[in-house]
Protein backbone atom coordinates (compact mmCIF):
# COMPACT_ATOMS: atom_id res chain seq x y z
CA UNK A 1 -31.19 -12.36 -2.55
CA UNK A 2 -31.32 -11.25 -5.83
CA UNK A 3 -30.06 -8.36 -7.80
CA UNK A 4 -30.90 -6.48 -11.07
CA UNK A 5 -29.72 -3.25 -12.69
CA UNK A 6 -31.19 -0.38 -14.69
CA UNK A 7 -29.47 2.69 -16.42
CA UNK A 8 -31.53 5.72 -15.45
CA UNK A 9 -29.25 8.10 -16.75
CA UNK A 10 -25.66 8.50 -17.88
CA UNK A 11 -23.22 7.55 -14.71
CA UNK A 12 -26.67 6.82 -12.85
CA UNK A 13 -28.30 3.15 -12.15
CA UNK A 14 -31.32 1.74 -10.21
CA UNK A 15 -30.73 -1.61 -7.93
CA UNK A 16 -33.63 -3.47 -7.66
CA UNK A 17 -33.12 -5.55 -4.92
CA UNK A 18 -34.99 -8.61 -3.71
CA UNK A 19 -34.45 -9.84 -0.22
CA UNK A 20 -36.46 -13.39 0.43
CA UNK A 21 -39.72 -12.86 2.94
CA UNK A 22 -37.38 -15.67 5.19
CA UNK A 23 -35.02 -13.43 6.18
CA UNK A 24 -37.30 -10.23 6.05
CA UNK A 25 -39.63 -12.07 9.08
CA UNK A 26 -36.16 -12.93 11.10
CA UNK A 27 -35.38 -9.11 10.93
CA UNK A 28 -38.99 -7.88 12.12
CA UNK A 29 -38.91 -10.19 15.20
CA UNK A 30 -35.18 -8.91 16.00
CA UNK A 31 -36.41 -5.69 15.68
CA UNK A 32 -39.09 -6.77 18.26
CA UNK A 33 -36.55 -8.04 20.78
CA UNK A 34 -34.53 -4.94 20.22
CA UNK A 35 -37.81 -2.54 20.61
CA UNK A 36 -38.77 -4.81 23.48
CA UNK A 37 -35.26 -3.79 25.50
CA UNK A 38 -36.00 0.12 24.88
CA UNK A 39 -39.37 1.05 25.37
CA UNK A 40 -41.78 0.00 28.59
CA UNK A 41 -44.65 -2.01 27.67
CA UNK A 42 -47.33 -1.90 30.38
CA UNK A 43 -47.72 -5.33 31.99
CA UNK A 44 -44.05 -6.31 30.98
CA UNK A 45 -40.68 -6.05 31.98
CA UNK A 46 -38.19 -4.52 30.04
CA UNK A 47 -37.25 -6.76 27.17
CA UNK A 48 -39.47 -9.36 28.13
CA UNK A 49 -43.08 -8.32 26.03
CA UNK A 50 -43.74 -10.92 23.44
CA UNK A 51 -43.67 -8.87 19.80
CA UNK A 52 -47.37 -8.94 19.59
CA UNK A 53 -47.49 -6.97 22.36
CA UNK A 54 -44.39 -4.28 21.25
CA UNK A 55 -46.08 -4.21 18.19
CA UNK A 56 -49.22 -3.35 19.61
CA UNK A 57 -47.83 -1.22 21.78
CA UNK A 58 -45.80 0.68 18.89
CA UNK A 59 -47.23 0.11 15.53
CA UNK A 60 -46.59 -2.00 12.78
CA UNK A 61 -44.96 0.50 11.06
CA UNK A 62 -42.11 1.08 14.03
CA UNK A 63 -41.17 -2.71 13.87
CA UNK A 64 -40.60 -2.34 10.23
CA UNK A 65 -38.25 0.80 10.34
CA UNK A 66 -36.28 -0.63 12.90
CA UNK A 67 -35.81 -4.16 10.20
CA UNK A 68 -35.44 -2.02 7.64
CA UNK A 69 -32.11 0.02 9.45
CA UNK A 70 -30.33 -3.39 9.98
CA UNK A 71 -31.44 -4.87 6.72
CA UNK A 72 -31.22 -2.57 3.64
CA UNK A 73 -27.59 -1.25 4.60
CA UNK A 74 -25.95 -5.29 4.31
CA UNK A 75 -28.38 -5.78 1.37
CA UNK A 76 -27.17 -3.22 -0.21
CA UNK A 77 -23.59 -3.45 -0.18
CA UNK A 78 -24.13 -7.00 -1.30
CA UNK A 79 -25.94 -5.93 -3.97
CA UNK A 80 -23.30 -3.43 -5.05
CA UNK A 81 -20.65 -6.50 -4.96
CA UNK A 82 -22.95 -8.55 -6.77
CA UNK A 83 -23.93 -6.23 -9.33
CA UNK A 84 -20.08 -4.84 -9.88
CA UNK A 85 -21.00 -1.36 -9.75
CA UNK A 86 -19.09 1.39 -8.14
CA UNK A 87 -20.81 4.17 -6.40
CA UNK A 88 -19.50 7.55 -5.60
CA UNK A 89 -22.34 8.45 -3.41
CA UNK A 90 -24.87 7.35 -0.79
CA UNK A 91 -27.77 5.62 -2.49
CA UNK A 92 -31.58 7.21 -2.79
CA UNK A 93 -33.22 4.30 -1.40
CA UNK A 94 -37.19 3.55 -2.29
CA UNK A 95 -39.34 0.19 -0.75
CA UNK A 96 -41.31 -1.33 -3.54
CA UNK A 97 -42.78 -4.29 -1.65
CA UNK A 98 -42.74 -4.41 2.27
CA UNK A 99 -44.90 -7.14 4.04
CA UNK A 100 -44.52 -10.03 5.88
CA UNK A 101 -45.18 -13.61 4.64
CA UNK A 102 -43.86 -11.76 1.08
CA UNK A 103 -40.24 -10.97 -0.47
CA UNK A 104 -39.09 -7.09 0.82
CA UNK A 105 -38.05 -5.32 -2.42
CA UNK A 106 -36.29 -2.11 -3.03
CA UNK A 107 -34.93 0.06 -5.28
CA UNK A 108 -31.25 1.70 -4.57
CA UNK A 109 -30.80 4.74 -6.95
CA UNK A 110 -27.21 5.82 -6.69
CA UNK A 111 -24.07 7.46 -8.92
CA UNK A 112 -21.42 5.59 -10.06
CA UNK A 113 -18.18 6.10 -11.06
CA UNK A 114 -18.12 7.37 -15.11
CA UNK A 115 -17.37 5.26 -17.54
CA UNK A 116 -13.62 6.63 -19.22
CA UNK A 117 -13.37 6.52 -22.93
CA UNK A 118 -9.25 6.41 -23.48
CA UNK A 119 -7.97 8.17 -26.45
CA UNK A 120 -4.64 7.28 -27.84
CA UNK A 121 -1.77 6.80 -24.86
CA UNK A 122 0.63 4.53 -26.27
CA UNK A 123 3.25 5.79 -28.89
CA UNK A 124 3.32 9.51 -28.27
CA UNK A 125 6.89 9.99 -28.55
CA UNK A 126 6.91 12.84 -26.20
CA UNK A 127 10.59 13.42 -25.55
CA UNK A 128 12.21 14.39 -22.18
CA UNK A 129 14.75 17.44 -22.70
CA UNK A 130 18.58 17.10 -21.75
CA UNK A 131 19.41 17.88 -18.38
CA UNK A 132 22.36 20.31 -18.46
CA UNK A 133 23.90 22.64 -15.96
CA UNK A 134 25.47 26.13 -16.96
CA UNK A 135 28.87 27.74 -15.36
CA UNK A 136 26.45 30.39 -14.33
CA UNK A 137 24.27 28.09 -12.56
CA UNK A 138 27.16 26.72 -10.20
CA UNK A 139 28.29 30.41 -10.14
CA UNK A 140 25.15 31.59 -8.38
CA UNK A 141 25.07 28.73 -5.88
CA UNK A 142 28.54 29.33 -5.32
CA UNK A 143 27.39 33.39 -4.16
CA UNK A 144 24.58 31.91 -2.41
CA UNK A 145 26.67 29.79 -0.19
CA UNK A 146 29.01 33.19 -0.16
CA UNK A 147 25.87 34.93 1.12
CA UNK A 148 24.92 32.41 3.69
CA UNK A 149 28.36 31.97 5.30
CA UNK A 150 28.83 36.29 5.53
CA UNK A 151 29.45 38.25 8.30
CA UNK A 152 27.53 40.79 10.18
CA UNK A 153 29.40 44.12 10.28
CA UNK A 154 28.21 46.64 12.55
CA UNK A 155 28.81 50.16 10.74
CA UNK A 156 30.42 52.80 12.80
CA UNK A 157 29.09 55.61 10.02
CA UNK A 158 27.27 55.05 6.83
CA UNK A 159 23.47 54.96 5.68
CA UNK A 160 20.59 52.21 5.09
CA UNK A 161 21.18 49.96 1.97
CA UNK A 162 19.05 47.17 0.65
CA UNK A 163 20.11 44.34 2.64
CA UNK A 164 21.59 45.91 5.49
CA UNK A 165 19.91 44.39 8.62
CA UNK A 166 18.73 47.16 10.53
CA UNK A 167 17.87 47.54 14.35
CA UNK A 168 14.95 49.76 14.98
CA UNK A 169 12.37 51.15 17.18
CA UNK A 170 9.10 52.29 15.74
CA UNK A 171 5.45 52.83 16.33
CA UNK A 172 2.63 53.18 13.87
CA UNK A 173 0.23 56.16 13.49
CA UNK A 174 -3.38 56.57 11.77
CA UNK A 175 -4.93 59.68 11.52
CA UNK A 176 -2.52 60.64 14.80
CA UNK A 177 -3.52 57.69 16.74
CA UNK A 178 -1.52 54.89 17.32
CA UNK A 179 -2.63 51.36 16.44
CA UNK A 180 -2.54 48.09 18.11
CA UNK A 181 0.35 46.16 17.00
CA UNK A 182 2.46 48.74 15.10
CA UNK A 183 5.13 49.31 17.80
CA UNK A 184 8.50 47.21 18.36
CA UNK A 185 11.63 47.88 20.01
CA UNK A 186 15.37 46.93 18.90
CA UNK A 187 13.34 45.00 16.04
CA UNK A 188 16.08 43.91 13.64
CA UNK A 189 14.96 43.81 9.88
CA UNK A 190 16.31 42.82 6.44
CA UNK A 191 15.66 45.49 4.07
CA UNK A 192 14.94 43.96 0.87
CA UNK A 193 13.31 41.16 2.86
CA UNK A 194 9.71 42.05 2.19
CA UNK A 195 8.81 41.68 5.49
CA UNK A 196 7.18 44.62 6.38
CA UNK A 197 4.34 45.95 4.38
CA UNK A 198 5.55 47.92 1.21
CA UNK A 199 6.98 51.28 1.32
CA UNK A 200 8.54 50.87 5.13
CA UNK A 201 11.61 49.35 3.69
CA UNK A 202 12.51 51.38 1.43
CA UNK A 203 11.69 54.24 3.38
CA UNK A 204 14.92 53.72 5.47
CA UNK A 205 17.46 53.22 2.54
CA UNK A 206 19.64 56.40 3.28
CA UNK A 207 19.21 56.72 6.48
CA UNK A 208 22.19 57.07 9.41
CA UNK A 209 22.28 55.63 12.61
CA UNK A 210 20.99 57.03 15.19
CA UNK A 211 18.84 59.27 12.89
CA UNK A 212 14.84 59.56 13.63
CA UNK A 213 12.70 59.67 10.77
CA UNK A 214 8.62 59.11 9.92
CA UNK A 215 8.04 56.64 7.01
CA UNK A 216 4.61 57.18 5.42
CA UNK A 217 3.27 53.83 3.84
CA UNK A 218 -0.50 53.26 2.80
CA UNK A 219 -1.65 50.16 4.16
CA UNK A 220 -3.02 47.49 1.11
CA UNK A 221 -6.51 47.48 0.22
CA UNK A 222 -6.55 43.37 0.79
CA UNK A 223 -4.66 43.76 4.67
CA UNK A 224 -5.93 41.07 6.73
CA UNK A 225 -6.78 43.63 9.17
CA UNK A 226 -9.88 45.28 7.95
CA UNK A 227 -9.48 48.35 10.54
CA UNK A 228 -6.17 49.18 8.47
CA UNK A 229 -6.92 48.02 5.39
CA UNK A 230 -6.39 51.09 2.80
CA UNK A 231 -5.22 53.37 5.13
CA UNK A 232 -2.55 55.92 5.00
CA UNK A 233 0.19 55.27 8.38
CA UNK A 234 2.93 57.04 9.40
CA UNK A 235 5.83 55.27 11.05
CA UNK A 236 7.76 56.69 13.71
CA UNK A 237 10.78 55.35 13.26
CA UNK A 238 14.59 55.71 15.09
CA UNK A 239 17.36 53.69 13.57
CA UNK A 240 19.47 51.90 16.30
CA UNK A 241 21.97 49.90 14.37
CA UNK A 242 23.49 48.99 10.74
CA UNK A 243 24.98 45.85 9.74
CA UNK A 244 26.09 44.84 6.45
CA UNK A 245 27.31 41.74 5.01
CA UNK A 246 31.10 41.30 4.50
CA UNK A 247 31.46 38.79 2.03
CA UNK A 248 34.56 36.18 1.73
CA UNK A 249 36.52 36.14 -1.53
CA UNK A 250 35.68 32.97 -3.46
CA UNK A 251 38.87 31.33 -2.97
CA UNK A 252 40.34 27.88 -2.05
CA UNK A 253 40.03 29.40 1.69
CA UNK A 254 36.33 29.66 1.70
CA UNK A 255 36.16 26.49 -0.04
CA UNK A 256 38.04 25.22 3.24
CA UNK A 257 35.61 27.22 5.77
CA UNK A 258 32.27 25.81 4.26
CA UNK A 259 33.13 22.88 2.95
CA UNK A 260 35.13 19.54 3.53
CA UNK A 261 36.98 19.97 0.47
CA UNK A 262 40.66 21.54 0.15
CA UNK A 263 40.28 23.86 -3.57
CA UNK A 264 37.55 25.89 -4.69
CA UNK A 265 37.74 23.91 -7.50
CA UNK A 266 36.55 20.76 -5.82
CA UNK A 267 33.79 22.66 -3.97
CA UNK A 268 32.68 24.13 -7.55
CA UNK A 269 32.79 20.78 -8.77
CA UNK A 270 30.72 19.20 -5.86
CA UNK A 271 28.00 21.93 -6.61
CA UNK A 272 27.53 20.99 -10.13
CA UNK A 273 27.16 17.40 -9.35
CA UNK A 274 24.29 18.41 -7.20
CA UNK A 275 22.84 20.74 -9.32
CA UNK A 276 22.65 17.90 -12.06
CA UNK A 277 20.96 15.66 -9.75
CA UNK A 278 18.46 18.01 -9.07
CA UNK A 279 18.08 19.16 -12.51
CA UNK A 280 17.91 15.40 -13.84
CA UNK A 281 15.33 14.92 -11.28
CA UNK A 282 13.02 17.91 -12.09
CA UNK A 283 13.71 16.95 -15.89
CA UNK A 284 12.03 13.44 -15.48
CA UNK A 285 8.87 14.86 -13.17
CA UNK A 286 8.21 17.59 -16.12
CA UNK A 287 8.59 14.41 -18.46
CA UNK A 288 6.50 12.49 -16.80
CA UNK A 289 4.20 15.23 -16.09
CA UNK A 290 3.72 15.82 -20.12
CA UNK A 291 3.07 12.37 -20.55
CA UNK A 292 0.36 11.77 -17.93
CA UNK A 293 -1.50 15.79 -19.54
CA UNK A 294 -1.32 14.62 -23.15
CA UNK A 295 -2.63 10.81 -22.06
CA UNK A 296 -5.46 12.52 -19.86
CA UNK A 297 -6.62 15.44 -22.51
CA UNK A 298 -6.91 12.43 -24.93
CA UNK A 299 -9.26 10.93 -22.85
CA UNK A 300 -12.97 11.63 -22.71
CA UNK A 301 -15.10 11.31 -19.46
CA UNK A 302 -18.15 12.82 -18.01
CA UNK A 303 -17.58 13.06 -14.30
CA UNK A 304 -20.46 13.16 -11.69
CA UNK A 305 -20.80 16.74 -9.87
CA UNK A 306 -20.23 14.63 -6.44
CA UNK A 307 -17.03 13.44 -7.47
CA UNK A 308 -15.51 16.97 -7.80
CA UNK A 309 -17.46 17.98 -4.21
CA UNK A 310 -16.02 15.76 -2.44
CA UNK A 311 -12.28 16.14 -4.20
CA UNK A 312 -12.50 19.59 -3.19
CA UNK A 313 -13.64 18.81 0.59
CA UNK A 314 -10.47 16.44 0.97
CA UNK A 315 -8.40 19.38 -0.02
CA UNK A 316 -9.96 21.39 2.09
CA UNK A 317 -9.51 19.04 5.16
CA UNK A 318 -5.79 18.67 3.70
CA UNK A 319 -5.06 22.36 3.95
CA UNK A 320 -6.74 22.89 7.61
CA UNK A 321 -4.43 19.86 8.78
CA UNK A 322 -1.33 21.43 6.98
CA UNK A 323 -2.67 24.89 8.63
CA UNK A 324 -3.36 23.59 11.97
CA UNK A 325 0.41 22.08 12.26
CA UNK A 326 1.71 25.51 12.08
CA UNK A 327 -0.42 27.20 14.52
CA UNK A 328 -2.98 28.73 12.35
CA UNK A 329 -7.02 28.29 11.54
CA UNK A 330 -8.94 28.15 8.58
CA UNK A 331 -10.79 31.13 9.72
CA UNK A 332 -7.27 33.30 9.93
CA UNK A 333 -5.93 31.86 6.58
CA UNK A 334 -8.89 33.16 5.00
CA UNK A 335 -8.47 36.67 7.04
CA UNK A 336 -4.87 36.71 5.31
CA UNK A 337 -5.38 35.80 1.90
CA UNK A 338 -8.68 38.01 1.89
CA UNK A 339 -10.61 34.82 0.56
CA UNK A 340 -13.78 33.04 2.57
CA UNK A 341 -15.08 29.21 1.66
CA UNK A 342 -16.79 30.23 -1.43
CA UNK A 343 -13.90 31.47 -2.72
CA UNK A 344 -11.67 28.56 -1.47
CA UNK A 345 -13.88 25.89 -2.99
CA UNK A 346 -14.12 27.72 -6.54
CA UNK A 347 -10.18 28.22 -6.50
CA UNK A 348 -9.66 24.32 -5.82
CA UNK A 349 -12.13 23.16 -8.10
CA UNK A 350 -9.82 23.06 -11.63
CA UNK A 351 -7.33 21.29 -9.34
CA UNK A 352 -9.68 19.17 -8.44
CA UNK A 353 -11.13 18.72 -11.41
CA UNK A 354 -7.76 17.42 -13.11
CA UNK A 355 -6.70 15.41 -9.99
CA UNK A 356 -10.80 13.18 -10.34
CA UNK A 357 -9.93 13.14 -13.94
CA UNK A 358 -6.25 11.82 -14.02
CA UNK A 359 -7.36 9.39 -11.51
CA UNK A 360 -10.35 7.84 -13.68
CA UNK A 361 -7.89 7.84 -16.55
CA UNK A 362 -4.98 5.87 -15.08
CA UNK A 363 -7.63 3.40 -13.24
CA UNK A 364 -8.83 2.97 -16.97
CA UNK A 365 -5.82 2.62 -19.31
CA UNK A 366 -4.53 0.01 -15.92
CA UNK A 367 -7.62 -2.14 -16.33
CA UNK A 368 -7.50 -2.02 -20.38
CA UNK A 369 -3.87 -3.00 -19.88
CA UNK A 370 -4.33 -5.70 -17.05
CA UNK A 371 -1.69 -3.92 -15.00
CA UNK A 372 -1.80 -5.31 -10.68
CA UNK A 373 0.90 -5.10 -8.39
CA UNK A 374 1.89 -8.30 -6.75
CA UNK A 375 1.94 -9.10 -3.39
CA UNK A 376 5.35 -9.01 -3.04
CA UNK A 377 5.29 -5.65 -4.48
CA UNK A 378 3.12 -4.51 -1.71
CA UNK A 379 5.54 -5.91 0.87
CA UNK A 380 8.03 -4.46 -0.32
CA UNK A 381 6.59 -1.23 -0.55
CA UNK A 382 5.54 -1.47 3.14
CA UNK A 383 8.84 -2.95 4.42
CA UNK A 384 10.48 0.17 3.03
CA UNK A 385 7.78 2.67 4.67
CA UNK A 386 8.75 0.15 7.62
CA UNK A 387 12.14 1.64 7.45
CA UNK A 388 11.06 5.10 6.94
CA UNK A 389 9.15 5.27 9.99
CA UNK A 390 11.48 2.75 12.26
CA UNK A 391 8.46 0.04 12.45
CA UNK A 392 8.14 -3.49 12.18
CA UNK A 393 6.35 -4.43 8.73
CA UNK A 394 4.29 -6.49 9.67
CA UNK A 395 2.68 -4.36 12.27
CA UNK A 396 2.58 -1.84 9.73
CA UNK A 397 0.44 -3.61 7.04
CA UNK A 398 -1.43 -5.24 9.86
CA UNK A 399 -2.31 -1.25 10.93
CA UNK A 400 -3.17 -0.57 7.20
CA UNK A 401 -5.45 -3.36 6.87
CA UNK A 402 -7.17 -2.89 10.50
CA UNK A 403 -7.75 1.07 9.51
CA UNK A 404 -8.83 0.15 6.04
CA UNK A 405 -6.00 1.80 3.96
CA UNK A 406 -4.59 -1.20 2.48
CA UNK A 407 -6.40 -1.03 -0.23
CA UNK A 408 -6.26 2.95 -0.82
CA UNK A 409 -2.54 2.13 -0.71
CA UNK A 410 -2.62 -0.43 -3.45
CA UNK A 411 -4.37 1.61 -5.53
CA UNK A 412 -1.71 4.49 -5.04
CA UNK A 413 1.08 1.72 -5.66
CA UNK A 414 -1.10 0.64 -9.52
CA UNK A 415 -1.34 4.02 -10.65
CA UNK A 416 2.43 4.49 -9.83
CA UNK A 417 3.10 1.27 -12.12
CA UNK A 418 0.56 2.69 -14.84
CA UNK A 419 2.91 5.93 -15.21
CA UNK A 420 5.75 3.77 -15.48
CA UNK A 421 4.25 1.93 -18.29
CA UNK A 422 3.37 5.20 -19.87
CA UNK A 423 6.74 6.88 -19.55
CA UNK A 424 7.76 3.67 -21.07
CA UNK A 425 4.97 3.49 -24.05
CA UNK A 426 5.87 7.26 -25.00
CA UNK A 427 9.42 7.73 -24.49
């Protein structure tokens, strides 16, 4: 077999693909075998008719199609390793010669993936900002473990404030009628919380228990129920309870109640050591994150149209998996966020158009810079997902390779090493 290449167009080339007329006859009389097996052929058995008879019987032209689908797919791919290209799409395949006793020839038109022209991404001197932590920081953790570990109060007398927890009963009203799904009993609710939709909550600050009361609320224009959607509602609405938070002083006594140290001190201390690790860590990622922008906008590259479809249609897939794990469907997350596909696929498509683009980018700047990761790097990448997920390594890579990931995975673990060595070229 033989191979040549032709630029059509920019990120575009033309295979021309010779197959020798040897192989080309061993494929027709398969194809007559196989024929032979699935159609009846008067005076034969099935599977038994000579191929001069199937191809009486069928045509010429049937004989070929069927060499043609076991053929041109192997010749192709081989062809594709041959030539070193790298599609991004299914070929637009064209016969230029087909007949027997001659060489089959065809032509394999098909997109590949753009050629990246790297701007400057060495030297940058992009600096990563201190990581710090303020008194008020650990202060306002400190409250927010106050506010986790209050107690519930019940109030004897007093009125609604934002975030009481209220017990209620209520039912919804539209023009007088009530609605499906707007009544509740002993429904206990956070005011503040935005739960409900807005208006209802702050309709019962200042209210007293056992007081009945109508909060009117207009429904948003973008409700995911189209039948309320705009509306004006009324809320019938009887308040059954009031509790309020009763916070502990911040003392070395709650230290002792939520914590296993003895001193407020010591807890204070704790939650500024964890506040730096988290800062230190969201420091580096915004580091990092400016290095890998500023490397990627100096880069030029003209990517194909497909390349961006099919981004978006993994994030698509990606989102109905992540929906479908909590219960929900595509069809119901569009309901709530009053979107449909159309809009879906035009609000992923910058994302997706930075994620194709940073990709082609760090697969360029790797190659210029001869950066591979080692076997033993891979191994010991897998033995620690081994650990992760409690199973044997080898099984594991054996599973990889078997499902054909192993090499999706080694490309995640190069670009990984690539933004190393820029973090390190830029610091």
């Amino acid at each position: 077999m033989s191979v040549s290449v032709e630029k059509v167009e920019k990120n575009v080339v033309a295979l021309e693909v010779t197959v020798e007329a040897e192989k080309f006859v061993v494929a027709v009389n398969q194809a007559a075998k196989s024929l032979a097996k699935k159609v009846n052929v008067p005076g034969f058995r099935k599977g038994k008719a000579p191929r001069r008879m199937v191809e009486l019987h069928l045509g010429k032209e049937a004989l070929y199609d069927e060499a043609l689908d076991h053929l041109i797919g192997p010749a192709y791919s081989e062809a594709v390793v041959e030539s070193g290209i790298e599609p991004v799409d299914r070929p637009e395949v064209d016969l230029v010669q087909i007949e027997e006793g001659k060489n089959l020839i065809f032509k394999a038109k098909v997109i590949v993936k753009p050629e990246v022209e790297l701007g400057d991404y060495k030297g940058l001197q992009i600096e990563q900002d201190a990581a710090s932590v303020s008194e008020e920081q650990v202060l306002e953790e400190l409250k927010s473990k106050q506010q986790q570990h209050a107690r519930l109060v019940t109030l004897e007398v007093g009125k609604v404030e934002n975030d009481d927890t209220v017990t209620i009963d209520f039912e919804g009203f539209t023009d007088g009628v009530a609605f499906i799904g707007g009544k509740a009993e002993s429904y206990e609710l956070v005011i503040g919380s935005g739960t409900f939709i807005p208006g209802f909550e702050e309709g019962l600050i200042g209210a007293e228990v056992g007081q009945d009361l109508d909060v009117n609320v207009t429904f948003p224009d973008e409700y995911h129920s189209t039948e309320l959607a705009g509306k004006a509602a009324v809320f019938k609405t009887s308040i059954k309870k009031i509790q309020r938070k009763e916070l502990s002083p911040l003392d070395d006594e709650f230290a002792k109640d939520v914590s296993e140290f003895e001193t407020l001190d010591e807890l204070k201390t704790d939650l500024r050591n964890k506040l730096m690790k988290t800062v230190e860590s969201q420091v580096k990622a915004d580091h990092l994150k400016a290095v890998i922008t500023k490397v990627v906008d100096n880069a030029s590259v003209e990517i194909p149209e497909v390349m961006f479809t099919e981004r978006v249609k993994l994030m698509v897939e990606d989102l109905n998996r992540n929906l479908t794990q909590q219960g929900m469907t595509l069809e119901q997350y569009y309901q709530f966020t009053n979107s449909n596909e159309q809009v879906m696929l035009e609000r992923l498509r910058p994302q997706a158009a930075e994620s194709v683009k940073t990709e082609l980018v760090l697969e360029a700047i790797g190659k210029a810079e001869g950066i591979e990761v080692t076997e033993d790097e891979v191994n010991e990448e897998i033995q620690k997902l081994s650990e992760r997920y409690k199973q044997d390594a080898k099984t594991l890579k054996q599973a990889l390779m078997a499902r054909g990931e192993l090499g999706f995975y080694i490309q995640s673990l190069t670009s990984d090493k690539t933004v190393n060595f820029l973090v390190e070229q830029n610091a």
